[in-house]
C-alpha atoms as a PDB file:
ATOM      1  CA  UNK A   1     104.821  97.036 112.946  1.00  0.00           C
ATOM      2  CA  UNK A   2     101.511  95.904 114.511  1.00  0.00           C
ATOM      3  CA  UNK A   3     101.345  99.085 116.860  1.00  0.00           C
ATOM      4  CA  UNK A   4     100.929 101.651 114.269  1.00  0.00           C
ATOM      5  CA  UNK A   5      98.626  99.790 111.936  1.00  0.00           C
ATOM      6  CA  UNK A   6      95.480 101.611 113.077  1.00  0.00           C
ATOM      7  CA  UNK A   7      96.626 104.964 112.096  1.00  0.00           C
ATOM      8  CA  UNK A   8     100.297 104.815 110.761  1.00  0.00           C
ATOM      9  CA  UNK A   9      99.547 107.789 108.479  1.00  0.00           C
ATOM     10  CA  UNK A  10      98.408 110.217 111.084  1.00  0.00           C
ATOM     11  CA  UNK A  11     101.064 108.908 112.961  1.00  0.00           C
ATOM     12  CA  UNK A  12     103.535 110.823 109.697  1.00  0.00           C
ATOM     13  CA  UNK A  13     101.512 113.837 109.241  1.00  0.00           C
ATOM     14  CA  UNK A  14     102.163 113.947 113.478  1.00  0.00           C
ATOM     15  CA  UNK A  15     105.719 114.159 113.047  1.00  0.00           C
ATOM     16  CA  UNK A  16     105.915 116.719 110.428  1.00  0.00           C
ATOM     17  CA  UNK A  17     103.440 118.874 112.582  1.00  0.00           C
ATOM     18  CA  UNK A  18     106.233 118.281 115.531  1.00  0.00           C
ATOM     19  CA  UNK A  19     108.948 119.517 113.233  1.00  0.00           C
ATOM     20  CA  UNK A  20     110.208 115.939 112.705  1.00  0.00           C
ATOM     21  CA  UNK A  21     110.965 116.252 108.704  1.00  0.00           C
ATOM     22  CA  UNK A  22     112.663 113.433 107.658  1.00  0.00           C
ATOM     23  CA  UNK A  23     112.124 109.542 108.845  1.00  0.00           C
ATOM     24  CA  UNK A  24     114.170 106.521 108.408  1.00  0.00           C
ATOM     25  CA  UNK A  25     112.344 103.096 108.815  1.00  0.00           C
ATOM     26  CA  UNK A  26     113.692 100.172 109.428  1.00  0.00           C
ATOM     27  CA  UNK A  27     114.196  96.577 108.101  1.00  0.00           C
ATOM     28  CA  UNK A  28     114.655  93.683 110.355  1.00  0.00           C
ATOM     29  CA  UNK A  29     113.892  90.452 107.671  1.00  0.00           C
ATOM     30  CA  UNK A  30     112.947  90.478 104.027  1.00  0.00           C
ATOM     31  CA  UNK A  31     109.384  90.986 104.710  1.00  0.00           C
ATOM     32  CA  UNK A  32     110.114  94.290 106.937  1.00  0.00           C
ATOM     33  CA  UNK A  33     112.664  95.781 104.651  1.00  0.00           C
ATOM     34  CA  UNK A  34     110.097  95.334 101.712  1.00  0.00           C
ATOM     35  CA  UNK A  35     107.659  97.212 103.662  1.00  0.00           C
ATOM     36  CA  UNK A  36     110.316  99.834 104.608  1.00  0.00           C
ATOM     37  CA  UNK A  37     110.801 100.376 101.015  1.00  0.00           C
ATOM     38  CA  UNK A  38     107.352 100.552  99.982  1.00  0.00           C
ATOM     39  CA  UNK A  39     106.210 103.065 102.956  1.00  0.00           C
ATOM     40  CA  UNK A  40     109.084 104.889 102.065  1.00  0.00           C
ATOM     41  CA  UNK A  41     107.871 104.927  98.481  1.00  0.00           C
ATOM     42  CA  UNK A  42     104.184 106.527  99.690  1.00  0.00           C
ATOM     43  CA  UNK A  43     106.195 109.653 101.668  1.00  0.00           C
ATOM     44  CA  UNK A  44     108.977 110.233  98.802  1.00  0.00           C
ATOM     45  CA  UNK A  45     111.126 113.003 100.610  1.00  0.00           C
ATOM     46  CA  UNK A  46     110.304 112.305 104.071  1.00  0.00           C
ATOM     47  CA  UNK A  47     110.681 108.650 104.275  1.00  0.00           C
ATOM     48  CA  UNK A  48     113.680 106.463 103.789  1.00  0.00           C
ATOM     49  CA  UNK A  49     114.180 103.004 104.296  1.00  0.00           C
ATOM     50  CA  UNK A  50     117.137 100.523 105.633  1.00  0.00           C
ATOM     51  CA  UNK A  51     117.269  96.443 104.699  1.00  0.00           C
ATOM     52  CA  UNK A  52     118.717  93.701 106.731  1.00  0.00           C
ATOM     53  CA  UNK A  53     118.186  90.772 108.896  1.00  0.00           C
ATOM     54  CA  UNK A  54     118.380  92.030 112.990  1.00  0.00           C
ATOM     55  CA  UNK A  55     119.862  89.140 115.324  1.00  0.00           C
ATOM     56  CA  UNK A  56     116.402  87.647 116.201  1.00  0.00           C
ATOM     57  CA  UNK A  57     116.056  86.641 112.668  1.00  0.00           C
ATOM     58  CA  UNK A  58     119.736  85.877 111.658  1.00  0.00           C
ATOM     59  CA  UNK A  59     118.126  82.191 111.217  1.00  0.00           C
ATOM     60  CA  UNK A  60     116.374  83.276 108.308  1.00  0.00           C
ATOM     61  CA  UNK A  61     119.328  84.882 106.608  1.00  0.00           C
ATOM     62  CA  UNK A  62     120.449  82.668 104.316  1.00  0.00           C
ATOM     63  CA  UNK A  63     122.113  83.025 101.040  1.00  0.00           C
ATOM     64  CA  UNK A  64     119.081  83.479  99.075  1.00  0.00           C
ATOM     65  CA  UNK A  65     117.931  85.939 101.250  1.00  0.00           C
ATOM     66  CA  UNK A  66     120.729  87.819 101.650  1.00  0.00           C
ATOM     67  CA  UNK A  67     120.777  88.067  98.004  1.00  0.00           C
ATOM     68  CA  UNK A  68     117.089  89.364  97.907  1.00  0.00           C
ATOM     69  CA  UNK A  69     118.116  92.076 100.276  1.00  0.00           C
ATOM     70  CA  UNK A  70     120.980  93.008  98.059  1.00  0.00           C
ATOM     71  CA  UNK A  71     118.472  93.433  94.886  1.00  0.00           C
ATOM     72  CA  UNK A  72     116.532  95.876  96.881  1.00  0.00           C
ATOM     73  CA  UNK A  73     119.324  97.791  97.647  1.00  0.00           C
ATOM     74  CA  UNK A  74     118.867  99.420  94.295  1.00  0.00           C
ATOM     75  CA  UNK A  75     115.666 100.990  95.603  1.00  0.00           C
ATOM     76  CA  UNK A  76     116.055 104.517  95.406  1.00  0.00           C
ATOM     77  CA  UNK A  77     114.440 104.940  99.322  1.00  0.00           C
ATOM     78  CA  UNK A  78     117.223 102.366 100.573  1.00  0.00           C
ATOM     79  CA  UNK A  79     119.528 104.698 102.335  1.00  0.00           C
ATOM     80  CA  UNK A  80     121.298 101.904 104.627  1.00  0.00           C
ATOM     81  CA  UNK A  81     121.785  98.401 105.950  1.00  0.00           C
ATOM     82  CA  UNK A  82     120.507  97.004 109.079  1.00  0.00           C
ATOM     83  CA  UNK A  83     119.628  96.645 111.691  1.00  0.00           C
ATOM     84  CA  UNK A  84     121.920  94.419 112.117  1.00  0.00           C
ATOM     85  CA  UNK A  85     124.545  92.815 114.940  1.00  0.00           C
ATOM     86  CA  UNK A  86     123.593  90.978 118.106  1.00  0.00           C
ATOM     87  CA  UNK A  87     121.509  90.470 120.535  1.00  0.00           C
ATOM     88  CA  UNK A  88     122.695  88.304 124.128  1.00  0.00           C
ATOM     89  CA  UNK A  89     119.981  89.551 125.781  1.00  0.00           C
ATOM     90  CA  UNK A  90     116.731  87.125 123.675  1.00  0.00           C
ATOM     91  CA  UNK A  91     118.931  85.298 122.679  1.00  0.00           C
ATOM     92  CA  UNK A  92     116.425  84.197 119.488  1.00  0.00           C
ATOM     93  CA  UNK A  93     118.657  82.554 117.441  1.00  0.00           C
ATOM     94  CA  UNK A  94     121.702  80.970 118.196  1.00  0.00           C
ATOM     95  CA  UNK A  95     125.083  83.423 119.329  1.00  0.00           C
ATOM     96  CA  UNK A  96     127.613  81.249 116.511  1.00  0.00           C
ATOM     97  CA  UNK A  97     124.335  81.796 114.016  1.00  0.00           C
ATOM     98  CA  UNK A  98     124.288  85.957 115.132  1.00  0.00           C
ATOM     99  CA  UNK A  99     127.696  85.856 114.712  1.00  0.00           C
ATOM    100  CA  UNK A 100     128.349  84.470 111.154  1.00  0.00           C
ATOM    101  CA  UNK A 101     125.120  86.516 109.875  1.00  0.00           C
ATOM    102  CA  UNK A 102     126.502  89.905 110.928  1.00  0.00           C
ATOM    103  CA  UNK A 103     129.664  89.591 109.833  1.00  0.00           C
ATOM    104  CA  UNK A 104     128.086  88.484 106.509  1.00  0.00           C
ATOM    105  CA  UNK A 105     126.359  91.638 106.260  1.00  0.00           C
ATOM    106  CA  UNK A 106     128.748  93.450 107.320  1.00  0.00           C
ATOM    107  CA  UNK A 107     130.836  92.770 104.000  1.00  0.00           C
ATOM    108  CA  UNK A 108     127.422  92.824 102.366  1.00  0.00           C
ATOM    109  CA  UNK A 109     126.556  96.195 103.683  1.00  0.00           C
ATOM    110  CA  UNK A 110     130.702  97.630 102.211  1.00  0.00           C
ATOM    111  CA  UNK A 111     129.696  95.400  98.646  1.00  0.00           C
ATOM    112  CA  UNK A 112     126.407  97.603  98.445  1.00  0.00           C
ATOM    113  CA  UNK A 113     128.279 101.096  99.724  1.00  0.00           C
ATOM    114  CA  UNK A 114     125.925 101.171 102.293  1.00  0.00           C
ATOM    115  CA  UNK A 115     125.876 103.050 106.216  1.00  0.00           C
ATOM    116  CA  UNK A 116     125.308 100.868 108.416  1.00  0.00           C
ATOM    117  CA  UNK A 117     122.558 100.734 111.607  1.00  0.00           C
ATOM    118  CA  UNK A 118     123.763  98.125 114.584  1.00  0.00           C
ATOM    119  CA  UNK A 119     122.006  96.054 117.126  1.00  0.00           C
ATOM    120  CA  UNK A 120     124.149  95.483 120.327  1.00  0.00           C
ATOM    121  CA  UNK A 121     122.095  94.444 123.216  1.00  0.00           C
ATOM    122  CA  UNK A 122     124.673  92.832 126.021  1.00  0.00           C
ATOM    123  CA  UNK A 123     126.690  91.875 123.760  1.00  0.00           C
ATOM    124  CA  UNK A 124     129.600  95.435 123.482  1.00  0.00           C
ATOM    125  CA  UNK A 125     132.936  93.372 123.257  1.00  0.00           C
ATOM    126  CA  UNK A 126     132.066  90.911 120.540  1.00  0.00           C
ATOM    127  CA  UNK A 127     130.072  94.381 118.691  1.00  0.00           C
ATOM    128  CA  UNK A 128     133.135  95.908 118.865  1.00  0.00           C
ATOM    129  CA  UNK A 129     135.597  93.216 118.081  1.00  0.00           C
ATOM    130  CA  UNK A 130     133.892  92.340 115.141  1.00  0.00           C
ATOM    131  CA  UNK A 131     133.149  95.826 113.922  1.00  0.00           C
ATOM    132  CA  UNK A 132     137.413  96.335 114.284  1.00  0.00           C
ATOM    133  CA  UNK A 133     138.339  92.605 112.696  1.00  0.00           C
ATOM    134  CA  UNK A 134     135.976  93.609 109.356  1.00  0.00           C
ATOM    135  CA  UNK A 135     136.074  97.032 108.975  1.00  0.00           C
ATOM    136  CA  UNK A 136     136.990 100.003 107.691  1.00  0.00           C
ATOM    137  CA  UNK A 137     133.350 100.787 106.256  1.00  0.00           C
ATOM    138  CA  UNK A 138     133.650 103.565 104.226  1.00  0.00           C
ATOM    139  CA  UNK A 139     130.237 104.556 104.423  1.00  0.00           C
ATOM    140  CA  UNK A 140     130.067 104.662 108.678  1.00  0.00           C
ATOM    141  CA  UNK A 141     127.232 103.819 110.394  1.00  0.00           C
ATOM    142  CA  UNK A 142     125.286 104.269 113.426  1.00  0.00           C
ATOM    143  CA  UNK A 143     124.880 102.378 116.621  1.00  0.00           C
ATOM    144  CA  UNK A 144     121.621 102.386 117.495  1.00  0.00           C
ATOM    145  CA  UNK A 145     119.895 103.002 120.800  1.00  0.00           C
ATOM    146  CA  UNK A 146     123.440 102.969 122.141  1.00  0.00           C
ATOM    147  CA  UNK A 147     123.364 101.006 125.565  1.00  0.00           C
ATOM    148  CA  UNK A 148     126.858 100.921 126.334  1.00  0.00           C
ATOM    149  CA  UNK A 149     129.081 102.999 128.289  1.00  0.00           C
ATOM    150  CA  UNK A 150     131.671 106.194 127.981  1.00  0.00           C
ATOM    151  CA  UNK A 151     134.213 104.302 126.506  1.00  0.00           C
ATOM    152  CA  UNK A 152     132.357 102.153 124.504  1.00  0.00           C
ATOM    153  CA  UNK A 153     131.004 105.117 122.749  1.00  0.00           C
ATOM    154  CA  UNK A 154     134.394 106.456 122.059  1.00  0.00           C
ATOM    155  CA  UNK A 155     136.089 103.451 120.426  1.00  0.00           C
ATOM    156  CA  UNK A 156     132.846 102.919 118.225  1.00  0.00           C
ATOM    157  CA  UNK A 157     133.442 106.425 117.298  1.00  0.00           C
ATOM    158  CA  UNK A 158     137.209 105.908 116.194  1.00  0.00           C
ATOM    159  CA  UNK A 159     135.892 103.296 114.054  1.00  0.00           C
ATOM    160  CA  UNK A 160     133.597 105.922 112.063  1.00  0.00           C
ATOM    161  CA  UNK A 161     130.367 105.604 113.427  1.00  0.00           C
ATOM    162  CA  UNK A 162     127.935 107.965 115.057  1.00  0.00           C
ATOM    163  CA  UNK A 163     126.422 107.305 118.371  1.00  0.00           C
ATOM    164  CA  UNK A 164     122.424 106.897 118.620  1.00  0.00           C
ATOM    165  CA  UNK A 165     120.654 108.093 121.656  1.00  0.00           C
ATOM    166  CA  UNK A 166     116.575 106.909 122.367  1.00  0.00           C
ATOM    167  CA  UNK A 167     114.538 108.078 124.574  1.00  0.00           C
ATOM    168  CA  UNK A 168     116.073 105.731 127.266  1.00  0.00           C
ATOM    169  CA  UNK A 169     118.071 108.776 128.182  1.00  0.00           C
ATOM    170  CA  UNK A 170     114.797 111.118 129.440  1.00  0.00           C
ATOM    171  CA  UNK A 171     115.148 107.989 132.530  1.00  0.00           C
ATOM    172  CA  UNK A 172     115.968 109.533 135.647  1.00  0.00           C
ATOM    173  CA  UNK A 173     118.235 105.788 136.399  1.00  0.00           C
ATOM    174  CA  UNK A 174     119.856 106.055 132.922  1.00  0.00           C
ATOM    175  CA  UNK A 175     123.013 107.124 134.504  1.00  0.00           C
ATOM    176  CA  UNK A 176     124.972 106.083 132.060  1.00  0.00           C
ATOM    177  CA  UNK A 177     123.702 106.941 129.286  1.00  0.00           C
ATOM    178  CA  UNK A 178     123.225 110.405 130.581  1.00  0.00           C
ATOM    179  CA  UNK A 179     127.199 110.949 130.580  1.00  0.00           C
ATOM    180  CA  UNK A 180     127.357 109.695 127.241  1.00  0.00           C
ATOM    181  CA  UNK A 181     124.658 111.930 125.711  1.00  0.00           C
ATOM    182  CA  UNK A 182     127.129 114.853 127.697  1.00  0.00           C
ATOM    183  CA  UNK A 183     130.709 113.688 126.294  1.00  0.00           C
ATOM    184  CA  UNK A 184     130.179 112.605 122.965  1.00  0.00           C
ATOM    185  CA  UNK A 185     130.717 115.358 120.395  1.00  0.00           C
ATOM    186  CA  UNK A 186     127.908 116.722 118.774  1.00  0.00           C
ATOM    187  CA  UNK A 187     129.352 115.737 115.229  1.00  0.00           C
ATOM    188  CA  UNK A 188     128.948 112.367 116.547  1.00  0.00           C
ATOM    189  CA  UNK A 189     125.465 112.240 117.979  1.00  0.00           C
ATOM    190  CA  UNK A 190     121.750 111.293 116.568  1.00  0.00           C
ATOM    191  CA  UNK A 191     118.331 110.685 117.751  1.00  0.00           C
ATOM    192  CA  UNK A 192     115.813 107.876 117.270  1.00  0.00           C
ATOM    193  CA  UNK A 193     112.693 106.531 118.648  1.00  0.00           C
ATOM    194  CA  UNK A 194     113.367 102.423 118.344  1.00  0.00           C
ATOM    195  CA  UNK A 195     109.366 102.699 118.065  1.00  0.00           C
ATOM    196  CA  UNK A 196     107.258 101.590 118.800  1.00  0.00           C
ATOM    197  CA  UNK A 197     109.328 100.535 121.995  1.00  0.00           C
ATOM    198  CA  UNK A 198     111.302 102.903 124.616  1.00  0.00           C
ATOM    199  CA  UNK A 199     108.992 106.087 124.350  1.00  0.00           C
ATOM    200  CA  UNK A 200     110.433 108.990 126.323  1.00  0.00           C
ATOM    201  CA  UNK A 201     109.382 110.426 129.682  1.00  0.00           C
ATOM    202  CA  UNK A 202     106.354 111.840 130.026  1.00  0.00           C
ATOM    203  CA  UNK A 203     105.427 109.055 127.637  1.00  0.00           C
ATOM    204  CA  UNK A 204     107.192 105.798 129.250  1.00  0.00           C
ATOM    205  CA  UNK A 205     105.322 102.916 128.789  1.00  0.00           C
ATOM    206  CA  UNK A 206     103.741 103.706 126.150  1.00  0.00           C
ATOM    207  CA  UNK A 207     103.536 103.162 122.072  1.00  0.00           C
ATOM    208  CA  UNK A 208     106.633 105.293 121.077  1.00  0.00           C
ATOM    209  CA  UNK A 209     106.053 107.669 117.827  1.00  0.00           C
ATOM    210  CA  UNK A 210     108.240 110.258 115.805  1.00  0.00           C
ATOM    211  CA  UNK A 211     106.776 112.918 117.370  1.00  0.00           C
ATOM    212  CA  UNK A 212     107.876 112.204 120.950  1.00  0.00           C
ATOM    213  CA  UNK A 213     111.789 112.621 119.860  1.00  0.00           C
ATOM    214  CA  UNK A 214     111.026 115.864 120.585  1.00  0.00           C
ATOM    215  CA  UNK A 215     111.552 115.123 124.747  1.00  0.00           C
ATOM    216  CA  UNK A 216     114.812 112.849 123.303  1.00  0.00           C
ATOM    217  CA  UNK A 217     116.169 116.130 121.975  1.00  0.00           C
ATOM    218  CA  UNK A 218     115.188 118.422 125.493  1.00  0.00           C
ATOM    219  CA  UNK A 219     116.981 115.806 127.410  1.00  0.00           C
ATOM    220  CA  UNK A 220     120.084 115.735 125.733  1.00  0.00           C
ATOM    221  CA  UNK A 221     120.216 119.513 125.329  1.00  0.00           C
ATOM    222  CA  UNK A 222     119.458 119.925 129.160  1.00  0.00           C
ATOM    223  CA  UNK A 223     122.826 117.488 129.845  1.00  0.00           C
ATOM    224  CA  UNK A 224     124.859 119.194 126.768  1.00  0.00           C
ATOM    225  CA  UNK A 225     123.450 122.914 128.521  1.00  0.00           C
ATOM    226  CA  UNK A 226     122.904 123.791 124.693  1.00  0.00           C
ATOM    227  CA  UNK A 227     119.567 124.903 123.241  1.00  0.00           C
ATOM    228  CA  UNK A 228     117.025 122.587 121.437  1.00  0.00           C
ATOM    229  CA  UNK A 229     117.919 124.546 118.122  1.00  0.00           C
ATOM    230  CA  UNK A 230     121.509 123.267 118.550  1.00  0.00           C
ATOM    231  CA  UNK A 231     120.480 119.844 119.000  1.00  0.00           C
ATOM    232  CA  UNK A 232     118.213 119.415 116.377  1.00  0.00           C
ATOM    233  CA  UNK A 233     120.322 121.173 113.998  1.00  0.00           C
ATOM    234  CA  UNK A 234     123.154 119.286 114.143  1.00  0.00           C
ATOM    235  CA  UNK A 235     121.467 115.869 114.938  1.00  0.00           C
ATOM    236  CA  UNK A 236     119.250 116.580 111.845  1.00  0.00           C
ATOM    237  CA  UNK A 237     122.485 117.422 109.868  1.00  0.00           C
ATOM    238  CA  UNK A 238     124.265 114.458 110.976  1.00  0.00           C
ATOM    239  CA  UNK A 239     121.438 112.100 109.522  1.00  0.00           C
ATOM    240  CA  UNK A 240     121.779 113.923 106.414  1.00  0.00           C
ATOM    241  CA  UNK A 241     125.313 113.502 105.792  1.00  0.00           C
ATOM    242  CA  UNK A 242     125.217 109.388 106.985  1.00  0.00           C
ATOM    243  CA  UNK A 243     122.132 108.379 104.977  1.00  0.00           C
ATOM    244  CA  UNK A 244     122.801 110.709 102.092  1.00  0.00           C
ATOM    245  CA  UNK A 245     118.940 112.330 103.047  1.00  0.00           C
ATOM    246  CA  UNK A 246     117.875 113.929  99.908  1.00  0.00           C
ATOM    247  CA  UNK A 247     114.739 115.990  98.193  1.00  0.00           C
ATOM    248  CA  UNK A 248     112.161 118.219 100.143  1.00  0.00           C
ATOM    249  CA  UNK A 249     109.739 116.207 102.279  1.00  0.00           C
ATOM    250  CA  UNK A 250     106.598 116.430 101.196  1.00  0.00           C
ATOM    251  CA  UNK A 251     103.841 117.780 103.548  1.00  0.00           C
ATOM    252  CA  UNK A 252     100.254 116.413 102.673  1.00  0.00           C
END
């Protein structure tokens, strides 16, 4: 993305230095999810890459595309599918066009055995509904930068997925999402940036970066009264067993 053009690769080597090891980038179109692939290609080990078509772009998805995305699936750095669901809030493309275009990946994402990452901004009930009408996905999935409530996270975690937390929840107002980073188990937990948006507190407003999940992590291990260690430990192994993380990253 446009923020990290001017120095994407210190921007890596950052990371690692912050004991940030592994990264998964993330498609939202064809164009995106080729450039996942291909950064993920430059940083084999400590780079991954997803595909799909997020909600603002479900317009573009059509069955040609879809069928380019499912080609690159056989990329060895493609480790999931998304992000993908809807989005109420922009409301970019149509909601009956969001609709049909997620549930098409959805089955795309089970064809190509595939995790998969969500979108769900304002839009929890019809997330959910959908997720329970098409499922089971064998291979889980995340919800990203979970926005939703207590029980919301539960019943996406009866349908096998894990529950993302950004660095919305270092926000002294994001009450919510504060009990939710306390209840959900920590088998069921991981952390993400959504850079280069949402950068955590002491770094709110500005260009978010790998690095900075470090104050994600604090945060939730000051609410879970568990040690950073913990966190990252089981956050880190949590990532590893939904993306099927392989190989040593490599540290130049």
């Amino acid at each position: 993305m446009e923020p990290y053009r001017s120095d994407l690769d210190e921007v890596i080597r950052s990371a690692a230095r912050h004991g940030v090891r592994r990264i998964v980038t993330i498609g939202i179109d064809t164009h995106s999810s080729q450039a996942a692939i291909a950064l993920a290609e430059k940083h084999p080990g400590r780079l991954f890459a997803t595909i799909g078509f997020h909600p603002h772009d479900a317009q573009q998805a059509s069955p040609d595309a879809l069928r380019d995305l499912a080609e690159l699936a056989s990329q060895p750095a493609v480790v999931g599918y998304g992000e993908i669901g809807l989005d109420y809030v922009k409301n970019y493309a149509p909601r009956e066009v969001q609709r049909r275009v997620f549930i098409d990946q959805l089955h795309l994402a089970k064809d190509l055995n595939l995790p998969i990452v969500i979108h769900d901004r304002e839009a929890h009930e019809d997330v959910h509904s959908l997720l329970k009408e098409h499922g089971p996905f064998p291979r889980g999935g995340v919800m990203h930068c979970f926005s939703g409530d207590r029980r919301l996270a539960e019943a996406i975690i009866n349908l096998g997925f894990y529950i993302s937390i950004p660095g919305v929840v270092t926000f002294a107002n994001a009450h919510s999402l504060h009990e939710v980073a306390r209840v959900v188990d920590l088998d069921h937990l991981l952390l993400e940036t959504d850079g280069p948006y949402l950068a955590p507190v002491p770094f709110r407003g500005k260009r978010n970066e790998p690095r900075f999940m470090l104050y994600t992590a604090q945060k939730v291990a000051t609410l879970k009264q568990l040690s950073l260690e913990e966190i990252a430990r089981a956050t880190t192994a949590n990532a590893i067993r939904l993306f099927g993380l392989a190989g040593e990253p490599d540290d130049r």
